[in-house]
N, C-alpha and C. Protein backbone atom coordinates (compact mmCIF):
# COMPACT_ATOMS: atom_id res chain seq x y z
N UNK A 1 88.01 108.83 94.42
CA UNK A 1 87.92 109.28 95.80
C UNK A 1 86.82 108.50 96.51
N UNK A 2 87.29 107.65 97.48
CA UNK A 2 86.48 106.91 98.53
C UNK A 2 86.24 107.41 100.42
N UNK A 3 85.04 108.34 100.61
CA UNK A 3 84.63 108.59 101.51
C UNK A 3 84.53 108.02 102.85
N UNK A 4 85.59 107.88 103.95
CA UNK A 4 85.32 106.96 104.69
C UNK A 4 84.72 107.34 106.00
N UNK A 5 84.93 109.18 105.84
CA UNK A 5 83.94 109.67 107.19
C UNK A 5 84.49 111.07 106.72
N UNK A 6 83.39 111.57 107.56
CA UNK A 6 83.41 113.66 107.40
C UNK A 6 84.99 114.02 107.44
N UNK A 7 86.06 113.40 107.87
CA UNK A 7 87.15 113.70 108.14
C UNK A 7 87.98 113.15 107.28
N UNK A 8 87.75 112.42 106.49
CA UNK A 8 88.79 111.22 105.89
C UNK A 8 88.24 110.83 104.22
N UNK A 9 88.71 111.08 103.40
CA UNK A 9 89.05 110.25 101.83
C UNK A 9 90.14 109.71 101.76
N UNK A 10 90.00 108.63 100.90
CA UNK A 10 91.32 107.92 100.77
C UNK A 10 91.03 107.66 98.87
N UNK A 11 92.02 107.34 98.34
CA UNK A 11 92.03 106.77 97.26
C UNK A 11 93.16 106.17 96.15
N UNK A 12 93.11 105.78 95.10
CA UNK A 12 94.65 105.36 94.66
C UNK A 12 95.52 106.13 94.91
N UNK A 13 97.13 105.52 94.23
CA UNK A 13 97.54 107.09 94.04
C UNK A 13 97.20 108.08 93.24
N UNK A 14 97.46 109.48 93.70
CA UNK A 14 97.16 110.39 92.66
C UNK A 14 97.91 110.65 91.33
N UNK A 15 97.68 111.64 90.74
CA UNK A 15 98.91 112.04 89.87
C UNK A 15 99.15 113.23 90.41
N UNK A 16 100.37 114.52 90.17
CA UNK A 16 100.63 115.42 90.32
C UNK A 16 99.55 116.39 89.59
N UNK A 17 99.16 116.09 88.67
CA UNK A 17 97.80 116.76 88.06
C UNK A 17 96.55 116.83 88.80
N UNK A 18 96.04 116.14 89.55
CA UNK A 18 95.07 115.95 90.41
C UNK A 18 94.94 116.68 91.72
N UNK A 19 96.25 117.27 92.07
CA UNK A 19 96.07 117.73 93.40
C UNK A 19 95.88 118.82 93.15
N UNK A 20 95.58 120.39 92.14
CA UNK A 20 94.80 121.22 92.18
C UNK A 20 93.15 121.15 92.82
N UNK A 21 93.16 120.06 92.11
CA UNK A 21 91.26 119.47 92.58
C UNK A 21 91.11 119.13 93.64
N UNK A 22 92.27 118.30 94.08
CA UNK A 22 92.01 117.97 95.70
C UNK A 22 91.62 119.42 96.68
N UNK A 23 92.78 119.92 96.13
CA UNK A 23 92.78 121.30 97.21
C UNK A 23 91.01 122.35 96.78
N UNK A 24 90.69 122.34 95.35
CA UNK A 24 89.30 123.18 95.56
C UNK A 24 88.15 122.29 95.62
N UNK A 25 88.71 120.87 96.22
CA UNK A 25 87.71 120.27 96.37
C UNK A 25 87.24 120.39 98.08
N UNK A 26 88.28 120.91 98.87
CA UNK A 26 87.94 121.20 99.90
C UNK A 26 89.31 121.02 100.71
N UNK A 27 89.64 119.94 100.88
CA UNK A 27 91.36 119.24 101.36
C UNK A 27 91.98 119.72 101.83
N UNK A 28 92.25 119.55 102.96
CA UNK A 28 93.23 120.85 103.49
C UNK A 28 94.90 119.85 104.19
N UNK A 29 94.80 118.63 104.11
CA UNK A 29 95.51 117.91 104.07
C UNK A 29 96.01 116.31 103.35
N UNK A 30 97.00 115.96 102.97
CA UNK A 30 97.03 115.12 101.97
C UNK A 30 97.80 114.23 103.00
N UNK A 31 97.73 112.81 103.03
CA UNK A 31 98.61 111.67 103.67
C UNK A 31 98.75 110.98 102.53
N UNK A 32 100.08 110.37 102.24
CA UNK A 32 100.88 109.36 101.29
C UNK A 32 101.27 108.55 102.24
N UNK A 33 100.50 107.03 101.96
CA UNK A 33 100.73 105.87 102.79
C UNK A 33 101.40 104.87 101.75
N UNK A 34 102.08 105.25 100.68
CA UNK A 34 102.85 104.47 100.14
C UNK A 34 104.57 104.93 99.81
N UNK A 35 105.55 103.45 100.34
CA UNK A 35 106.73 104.11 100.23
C UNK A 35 106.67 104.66 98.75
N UNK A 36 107.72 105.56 98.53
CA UNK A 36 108.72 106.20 97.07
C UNK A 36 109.18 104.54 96.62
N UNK A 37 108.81 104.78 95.15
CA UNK A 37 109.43 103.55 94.68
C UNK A 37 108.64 102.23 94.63
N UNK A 38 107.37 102.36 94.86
CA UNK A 38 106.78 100.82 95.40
C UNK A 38 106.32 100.15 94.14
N UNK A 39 106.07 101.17 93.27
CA UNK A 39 105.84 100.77 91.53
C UNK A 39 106.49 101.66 90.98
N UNK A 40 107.27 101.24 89.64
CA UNK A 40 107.87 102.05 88.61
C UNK A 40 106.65 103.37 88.15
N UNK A 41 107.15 104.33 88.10
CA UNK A 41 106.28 105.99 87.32
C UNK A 41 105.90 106.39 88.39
N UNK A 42 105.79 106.27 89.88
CA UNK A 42 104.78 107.08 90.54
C UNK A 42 105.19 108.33 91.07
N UNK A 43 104.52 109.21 91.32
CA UNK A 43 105.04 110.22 91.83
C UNK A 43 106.03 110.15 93.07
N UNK A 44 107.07 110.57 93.27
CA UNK A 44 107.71 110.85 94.58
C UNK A 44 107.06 111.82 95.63
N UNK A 45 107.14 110.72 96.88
CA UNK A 45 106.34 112.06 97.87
C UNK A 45 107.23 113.56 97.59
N UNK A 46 108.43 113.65 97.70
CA UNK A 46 109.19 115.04 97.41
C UNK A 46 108.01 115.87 96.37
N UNK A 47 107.77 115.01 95.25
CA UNK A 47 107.10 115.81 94.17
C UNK A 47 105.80 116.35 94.93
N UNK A 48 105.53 115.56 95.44
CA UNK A 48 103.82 115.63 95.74
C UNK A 48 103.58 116.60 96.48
N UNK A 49 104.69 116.35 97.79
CA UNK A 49 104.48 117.60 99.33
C UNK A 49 104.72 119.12 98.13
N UNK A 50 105.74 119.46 97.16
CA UNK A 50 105.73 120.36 96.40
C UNK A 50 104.05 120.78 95.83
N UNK A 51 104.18 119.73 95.03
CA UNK A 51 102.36 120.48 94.25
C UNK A 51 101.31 120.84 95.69
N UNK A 52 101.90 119.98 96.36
CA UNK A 52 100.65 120.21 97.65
C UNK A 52 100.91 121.40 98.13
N UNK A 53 102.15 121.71 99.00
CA UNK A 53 102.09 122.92 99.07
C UNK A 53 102.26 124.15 98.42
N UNK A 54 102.15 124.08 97.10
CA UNK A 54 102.02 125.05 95.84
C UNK A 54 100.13 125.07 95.81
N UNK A 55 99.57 124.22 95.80
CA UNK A 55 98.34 124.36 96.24
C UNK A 55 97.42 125.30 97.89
N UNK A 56 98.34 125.01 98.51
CA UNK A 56 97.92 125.27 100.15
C UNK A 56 97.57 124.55 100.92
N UNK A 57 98.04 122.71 100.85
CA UNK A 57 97.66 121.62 101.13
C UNK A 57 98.63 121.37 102.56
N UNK A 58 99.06 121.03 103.59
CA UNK A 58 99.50 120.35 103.88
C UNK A 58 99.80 118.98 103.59
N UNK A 59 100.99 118.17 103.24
CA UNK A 59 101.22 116.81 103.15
C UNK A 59 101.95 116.37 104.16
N UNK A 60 101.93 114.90 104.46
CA UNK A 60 102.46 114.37 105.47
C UNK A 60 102.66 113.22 104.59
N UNK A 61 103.90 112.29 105.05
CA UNK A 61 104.32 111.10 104.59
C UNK A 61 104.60 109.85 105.50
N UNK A 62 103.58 108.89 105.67
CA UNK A 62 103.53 107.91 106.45
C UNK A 62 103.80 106.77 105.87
N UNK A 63 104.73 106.36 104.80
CA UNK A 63 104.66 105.24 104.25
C UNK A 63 104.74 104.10 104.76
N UNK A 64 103.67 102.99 104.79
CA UNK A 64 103.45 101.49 105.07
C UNK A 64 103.33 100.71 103.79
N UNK A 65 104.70 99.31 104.19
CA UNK A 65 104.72 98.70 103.34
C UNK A 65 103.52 97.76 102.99
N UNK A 66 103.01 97.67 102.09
CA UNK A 66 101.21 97.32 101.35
C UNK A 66 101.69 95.88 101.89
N UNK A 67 100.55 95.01 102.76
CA UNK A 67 100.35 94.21 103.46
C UNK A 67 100.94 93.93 104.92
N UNK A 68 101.36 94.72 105.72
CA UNK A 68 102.15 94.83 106.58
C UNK A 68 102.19 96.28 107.68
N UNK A 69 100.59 96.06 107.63
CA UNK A 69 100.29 97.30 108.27
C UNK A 69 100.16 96.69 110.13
N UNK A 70 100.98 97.46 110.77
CA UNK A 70 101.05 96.90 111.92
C UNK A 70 100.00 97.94 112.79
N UNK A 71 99.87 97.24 114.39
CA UNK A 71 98.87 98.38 115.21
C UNK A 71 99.99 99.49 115.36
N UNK A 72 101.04 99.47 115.25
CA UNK A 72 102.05 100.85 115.63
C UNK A 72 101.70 102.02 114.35
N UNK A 73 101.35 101.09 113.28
CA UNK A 73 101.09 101.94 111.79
C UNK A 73 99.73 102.81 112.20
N UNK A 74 99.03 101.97 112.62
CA UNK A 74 97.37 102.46 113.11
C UNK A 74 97.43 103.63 114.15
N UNK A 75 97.95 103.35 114.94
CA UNK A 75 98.64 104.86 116.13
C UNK A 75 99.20 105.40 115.52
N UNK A 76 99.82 105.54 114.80
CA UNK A 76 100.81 106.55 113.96
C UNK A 76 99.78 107.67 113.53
N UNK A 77 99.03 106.71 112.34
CA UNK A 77 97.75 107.41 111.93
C UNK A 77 97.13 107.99 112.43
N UNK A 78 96.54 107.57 113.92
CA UNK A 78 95.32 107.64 114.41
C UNK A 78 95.83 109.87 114.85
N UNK A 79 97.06 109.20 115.07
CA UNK A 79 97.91 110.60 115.41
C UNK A 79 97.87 111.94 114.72
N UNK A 80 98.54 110.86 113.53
CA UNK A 80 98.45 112.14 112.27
C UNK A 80 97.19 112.51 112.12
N UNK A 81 95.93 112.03 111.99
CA UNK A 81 94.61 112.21 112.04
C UNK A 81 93.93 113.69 112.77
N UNK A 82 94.58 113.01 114.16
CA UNK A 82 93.83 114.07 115.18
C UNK A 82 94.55 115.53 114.89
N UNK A 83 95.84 115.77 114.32
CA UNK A 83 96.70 116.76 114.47
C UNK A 83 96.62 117.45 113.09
N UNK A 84 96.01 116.74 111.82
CA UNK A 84 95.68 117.24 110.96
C UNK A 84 94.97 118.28 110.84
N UNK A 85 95.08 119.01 109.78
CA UNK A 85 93.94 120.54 109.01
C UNK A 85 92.83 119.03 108.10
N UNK A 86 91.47 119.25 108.47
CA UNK A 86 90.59 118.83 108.10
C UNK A 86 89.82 119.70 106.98
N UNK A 87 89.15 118.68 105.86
CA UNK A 87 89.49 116.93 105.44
C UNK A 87 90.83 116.96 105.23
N UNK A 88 91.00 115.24 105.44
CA UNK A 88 92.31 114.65 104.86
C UNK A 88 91.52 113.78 103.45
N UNK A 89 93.13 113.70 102.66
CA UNK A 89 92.79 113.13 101.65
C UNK A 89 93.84 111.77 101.52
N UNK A 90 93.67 110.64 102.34
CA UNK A 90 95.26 109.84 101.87
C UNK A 90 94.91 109.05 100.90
N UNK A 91 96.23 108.88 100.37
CA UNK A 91 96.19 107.65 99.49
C UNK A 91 97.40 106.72 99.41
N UNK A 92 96.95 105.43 98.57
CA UNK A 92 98.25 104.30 98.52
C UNK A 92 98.04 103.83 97.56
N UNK A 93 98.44 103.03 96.92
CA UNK A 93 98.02 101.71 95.45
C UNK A 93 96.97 102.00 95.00
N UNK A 94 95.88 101.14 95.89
CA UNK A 94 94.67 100.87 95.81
C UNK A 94 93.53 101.73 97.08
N UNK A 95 94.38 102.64 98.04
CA UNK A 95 93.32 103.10 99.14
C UNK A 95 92.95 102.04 99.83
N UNK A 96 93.25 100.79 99.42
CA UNK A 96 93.24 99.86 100.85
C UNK A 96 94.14 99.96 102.44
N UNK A 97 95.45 100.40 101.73
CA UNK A 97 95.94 100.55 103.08
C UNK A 97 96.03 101.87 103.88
N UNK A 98 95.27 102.07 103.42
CA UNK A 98 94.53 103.50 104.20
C UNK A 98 93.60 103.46 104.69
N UNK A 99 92.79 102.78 104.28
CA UNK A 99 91.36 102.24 105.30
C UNK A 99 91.86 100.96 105.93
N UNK A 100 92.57 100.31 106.03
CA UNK A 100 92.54 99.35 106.79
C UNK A 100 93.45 100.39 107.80
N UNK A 101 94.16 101.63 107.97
CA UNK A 101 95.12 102.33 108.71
C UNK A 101 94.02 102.94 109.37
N UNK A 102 92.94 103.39 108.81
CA UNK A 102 91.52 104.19 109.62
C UNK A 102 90.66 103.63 110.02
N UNK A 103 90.76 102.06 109.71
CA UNK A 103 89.49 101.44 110.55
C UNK A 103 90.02 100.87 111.50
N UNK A 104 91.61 100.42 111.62
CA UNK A 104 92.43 99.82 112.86
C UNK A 104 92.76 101.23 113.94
N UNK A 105 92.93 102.37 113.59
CA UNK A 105 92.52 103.55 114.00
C UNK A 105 91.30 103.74 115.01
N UNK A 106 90.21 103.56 114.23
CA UNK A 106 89.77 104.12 114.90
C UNK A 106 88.72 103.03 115.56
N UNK A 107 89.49 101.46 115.90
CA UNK A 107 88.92 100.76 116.87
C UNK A 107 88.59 101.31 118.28
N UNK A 108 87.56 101.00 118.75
CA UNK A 108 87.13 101.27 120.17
C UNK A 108 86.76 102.88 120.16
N UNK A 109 86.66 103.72 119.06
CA UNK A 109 86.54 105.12 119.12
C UNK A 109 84.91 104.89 118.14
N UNK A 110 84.39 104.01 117.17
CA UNK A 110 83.67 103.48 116.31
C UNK A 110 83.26 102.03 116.49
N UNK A 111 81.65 101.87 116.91
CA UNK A 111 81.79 100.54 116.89
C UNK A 111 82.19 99.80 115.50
N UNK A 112 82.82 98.42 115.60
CA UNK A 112 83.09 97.39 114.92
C UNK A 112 82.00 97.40 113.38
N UNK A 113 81.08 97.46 113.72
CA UNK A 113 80.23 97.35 111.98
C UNK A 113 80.31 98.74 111.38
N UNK A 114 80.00 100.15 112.47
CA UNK A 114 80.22 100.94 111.94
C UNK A 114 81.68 101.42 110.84
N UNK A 115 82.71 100.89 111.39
CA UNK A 115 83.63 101.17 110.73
C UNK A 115 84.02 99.81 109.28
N UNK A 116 83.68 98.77 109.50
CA UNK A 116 83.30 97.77 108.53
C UNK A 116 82.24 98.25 107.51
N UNK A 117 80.86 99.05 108.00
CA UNK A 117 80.10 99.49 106.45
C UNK A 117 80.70 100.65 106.36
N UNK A 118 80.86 101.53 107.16
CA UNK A 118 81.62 102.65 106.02
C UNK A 118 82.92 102.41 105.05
N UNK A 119 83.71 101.50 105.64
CA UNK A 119 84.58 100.96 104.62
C UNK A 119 84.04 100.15 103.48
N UNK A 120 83.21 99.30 103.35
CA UNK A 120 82.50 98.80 102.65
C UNK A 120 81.44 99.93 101.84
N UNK A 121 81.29 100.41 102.41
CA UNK A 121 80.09 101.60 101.20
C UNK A 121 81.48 102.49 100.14
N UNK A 122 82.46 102.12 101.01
CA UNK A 122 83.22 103.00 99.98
C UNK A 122 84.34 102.33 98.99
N UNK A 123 83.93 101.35 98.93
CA UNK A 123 83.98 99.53 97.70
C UNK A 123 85.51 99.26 98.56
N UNK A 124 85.37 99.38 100.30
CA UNK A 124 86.65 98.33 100.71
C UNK A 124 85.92 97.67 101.36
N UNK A 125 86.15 95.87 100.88
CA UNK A 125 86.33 94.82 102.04
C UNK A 125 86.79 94.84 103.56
N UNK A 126 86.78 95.45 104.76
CA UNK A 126 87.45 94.76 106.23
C UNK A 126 87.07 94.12 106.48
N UNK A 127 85.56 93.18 106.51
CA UNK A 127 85.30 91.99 107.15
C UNK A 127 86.51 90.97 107.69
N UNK A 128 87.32 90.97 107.09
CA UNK A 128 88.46 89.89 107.41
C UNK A 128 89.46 90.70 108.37
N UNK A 129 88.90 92.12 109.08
CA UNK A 129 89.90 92.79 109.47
C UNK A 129 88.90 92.91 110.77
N UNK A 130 88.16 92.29 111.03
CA UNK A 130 87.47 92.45 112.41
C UNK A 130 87.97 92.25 113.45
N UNK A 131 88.84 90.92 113.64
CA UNK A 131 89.24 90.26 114.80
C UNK A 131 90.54 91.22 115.34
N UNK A 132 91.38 91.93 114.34
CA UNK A 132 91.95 92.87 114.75
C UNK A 132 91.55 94.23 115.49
N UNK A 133 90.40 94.49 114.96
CA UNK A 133 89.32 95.68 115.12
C UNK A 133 89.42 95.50 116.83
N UNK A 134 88.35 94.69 116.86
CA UNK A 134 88.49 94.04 117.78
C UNK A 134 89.16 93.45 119.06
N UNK A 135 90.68 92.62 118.78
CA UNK A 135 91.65 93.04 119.36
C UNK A 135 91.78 94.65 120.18
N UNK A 136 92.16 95.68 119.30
CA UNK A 136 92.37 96.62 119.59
C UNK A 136 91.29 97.78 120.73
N UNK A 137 89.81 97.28 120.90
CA UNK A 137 88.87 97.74 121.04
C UNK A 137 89.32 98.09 122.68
């Protein structure tokens, strides 16, 4: 689990075992930013929104294909974000394309470094995602 603000964790995918913890870890909503199917074994969102809401989680399913996160993906988010039960917990692969979905998000709402070291304190690279940042500001 990688901290990217009072509102937001992101991290690999989970397993179906893990989301008890999410939920008494505080979580009151889960985002899956990876399609069904993107690697052989992973959980199906179907499975997941189940344990989640067998927990008391809300889930939502935004899947973006991993490298191909567009600014429409980032509004999408920025959406699901505001309309969410706080914390959220998303995840994808690696939790990269979830912070690159929350730091293109939340351009012009966060200055530019701010949202670059909090992604970075939480072991993601955006430096190379500035000029978009940016763009969007």
């Amino acid at each position: 689990m990688k901290r990217l603000s009072d509102e937001l964790t992101v991290s690999p995918q989970i397993p179906l075992e893990a989301i008890p913890a999410i939920a008494d870890a505080g979580f009151k909503t889960i985002i899956c930013n990876r399609p069904d199917q993107e690697d052989p074994g992973q959980p199906s969102f179907d499975d997941i929104r189940a344990k989640a809401e067998e927990c008391g989680l809300e889930a939502v399913f935004m899947p973006v294909v991993s490298g191909n996160v567009q600014d429409a993906d980032a509004d999408t988010f920025a959406d699901i974000l505001a309309k969410a039960a706080k914390p959220v917990f998303a995840y994808c692969r690696t939790g990269t394309r979830c912070t690159i979905l929350w730091s293109l998000a939340n351009a012009g709402k966060l200055p530019t470094q701010e949202i670059v070291t909090a992604a970075a304190t939480a072991g993601y690279d955006m430096s190379g995602l500035v000029p978009r940042i940016e763009a969007r500001r």
